[in-house]
Protein backbone atom coordinates (compact mmCIF):
# COMPACT_ATOMS: atom_id res chain seq x y z
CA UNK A 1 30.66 5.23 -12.97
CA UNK A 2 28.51 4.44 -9.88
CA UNK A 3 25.83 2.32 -10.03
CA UNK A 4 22.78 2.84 -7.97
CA UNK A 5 21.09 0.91 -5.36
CA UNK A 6 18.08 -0.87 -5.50
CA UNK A 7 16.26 1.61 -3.67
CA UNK A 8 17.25 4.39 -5.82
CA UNK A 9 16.12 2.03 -9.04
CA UNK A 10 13.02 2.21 -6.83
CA UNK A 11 12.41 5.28 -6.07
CA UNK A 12 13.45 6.24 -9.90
CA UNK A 13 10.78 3.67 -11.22
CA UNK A 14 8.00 5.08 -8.23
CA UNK A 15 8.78 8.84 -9.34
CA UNK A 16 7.74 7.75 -13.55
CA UNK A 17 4.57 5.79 -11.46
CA UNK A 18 3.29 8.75 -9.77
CA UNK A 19 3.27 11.10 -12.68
CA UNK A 20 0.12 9.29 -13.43
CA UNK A 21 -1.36 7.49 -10.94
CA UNK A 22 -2.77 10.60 -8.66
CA UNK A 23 -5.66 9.96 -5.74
CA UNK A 24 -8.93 12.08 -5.65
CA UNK A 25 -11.44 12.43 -2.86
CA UNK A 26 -13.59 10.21 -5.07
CA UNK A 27 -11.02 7.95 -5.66
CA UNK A 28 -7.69 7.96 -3.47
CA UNK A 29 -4.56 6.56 -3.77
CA UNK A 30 -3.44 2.77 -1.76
CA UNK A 31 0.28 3.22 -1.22
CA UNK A 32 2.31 0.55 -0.38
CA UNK A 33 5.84 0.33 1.48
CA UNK A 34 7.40 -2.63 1.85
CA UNK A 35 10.40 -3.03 4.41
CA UNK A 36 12.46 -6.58 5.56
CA UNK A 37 10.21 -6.72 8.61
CA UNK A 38 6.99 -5.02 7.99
CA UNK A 39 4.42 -3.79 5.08
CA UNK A 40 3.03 -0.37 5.04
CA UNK A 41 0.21 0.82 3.40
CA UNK A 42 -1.83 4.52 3.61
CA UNK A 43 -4.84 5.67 1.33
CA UNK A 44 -4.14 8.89 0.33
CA UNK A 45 -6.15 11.86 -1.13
CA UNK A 46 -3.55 13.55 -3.43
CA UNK A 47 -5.43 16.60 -4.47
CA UNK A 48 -5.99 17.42 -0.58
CA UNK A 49 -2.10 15.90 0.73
CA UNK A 50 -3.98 14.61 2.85
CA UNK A 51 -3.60 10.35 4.03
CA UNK A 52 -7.41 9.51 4.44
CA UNK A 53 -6.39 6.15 6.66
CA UNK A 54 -3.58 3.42 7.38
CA UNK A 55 -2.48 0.13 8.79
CA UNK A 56 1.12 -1.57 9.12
CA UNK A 57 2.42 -4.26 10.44
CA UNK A 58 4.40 -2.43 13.35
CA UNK A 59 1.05 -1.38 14.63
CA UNK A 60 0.66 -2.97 18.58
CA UNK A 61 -3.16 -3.89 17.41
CA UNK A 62 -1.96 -5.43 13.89
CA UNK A 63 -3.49 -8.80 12.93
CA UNK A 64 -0.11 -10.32 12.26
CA UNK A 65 2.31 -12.65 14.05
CA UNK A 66 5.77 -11.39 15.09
CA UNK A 67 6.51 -9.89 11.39
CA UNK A 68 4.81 -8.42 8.75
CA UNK A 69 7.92 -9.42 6.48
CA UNK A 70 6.30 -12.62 4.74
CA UNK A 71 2.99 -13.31 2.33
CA UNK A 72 0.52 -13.97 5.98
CA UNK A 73 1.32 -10.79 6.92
CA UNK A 74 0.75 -9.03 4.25
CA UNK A 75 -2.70 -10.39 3.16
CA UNK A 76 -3.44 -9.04 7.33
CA UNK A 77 -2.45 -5.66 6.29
CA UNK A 78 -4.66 -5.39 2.76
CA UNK A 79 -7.58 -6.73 4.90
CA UNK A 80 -7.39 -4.23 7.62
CA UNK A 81 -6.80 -1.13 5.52
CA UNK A 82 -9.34 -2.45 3.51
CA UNK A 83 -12.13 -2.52 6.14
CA UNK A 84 -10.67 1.00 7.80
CA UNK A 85 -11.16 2.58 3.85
CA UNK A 86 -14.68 0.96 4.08
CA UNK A 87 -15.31 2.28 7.54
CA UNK A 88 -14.82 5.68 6.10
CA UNK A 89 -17.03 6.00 3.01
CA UNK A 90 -14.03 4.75 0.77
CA UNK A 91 -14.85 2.19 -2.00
CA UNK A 92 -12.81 2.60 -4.86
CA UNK A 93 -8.90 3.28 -5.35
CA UNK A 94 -5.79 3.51 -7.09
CA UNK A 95 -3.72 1.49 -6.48
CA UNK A 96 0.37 2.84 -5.76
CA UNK A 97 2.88 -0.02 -5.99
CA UNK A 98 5.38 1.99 -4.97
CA UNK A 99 8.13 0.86 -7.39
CA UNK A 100 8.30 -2.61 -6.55
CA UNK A 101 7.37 -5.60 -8.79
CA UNK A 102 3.88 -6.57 -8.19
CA UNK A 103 4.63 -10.08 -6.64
CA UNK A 104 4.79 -11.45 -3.70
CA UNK A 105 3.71 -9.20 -0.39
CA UNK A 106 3.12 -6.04 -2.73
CA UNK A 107 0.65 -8.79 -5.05
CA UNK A 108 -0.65 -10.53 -1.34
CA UNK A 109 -1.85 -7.02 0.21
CA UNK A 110 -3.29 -6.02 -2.86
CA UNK A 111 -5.56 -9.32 -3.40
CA UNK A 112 -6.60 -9.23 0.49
CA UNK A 113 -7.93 -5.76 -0.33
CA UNK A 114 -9.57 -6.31 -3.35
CA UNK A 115 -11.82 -9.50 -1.41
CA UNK A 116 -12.38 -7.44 1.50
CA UNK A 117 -14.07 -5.13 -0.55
CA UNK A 118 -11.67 -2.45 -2.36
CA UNK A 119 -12.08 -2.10 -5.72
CA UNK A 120 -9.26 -1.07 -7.96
C-alpha cells in the first residue's frame, strides 16, 4: 500500500475545510498558499468565482526581503493584502488555511491581517 505525500494529506485535509468555509460578497474568503520560498494569499468571492484581490511574495513591488519563505515575510504579505482588501470596501473575512497547521507563516500572515484591519 502507498502512502501519500504531504501534499496530498493537504489537499485531502483543505478539500473537508472548504466544504464549509465558503466566501460571500459580504464576506469573502482569505486563502493562503504557502510554498519553500514564498506565501500566497487571494481574497476570494466564492459565490461569484471570482478573486476580489491578492499579494505574494514573488510580487517585484512586495514588501519583503529576498524570500517570502520565513515568519518577516509573511507578516509583509497579511499586511499588504490586508490594506488592498481595505482599499476595496472589504472588512470582514473568512479565513482559508488551506490545509496547513495554523503555525508559523500560515499563523504570522494571519495576525498581520487581523492588526492591519481584517477582521475574521
Amino acid at each position: 500500500m502507498a502512502r501519500d505525500s504531504k501534499d496530498q494529506i493537504r489537499q485531502r485535509i483543505h478539500t473537508r475545510i472548504r466544504r464549509r468555509v465558503a466566501g460571500t460578497a459580504g464576506r469573502p474568503r482569505l486563502a493562503v498558499f504557502r510554498s519553500v520560498k514564498h506565501i500566497y494569499a487571494q481574497v476570494i468571492d466564492d459565490s461569484s468565482s471570482h478573486t476580489l484581490t491578492a499579494a505574494s511574495s514573488a510580487e517585484k513591488s512586495a514588501p519583503v526581503g529576498k524570500t517570502g519563505g520565513n515568519v518577516a515575510g509573511a507578516k509583509a504579505i497579511g499586511k499588504l493584502v490586508a490594506e488592498r482588501a481595505k482599499e476595496k470596501g472589504i472588512k470582514a473575512v473568512v479565513f482559508d488555511r488551506g490545509g496547513y497547521h495554523y503555525h508559523g507563516r500560515v499563523k504570522a500572515l494571519a495576525d498581520a491581517a487581523r492588526e492591519a484591519g481584517l477582521e475574521f
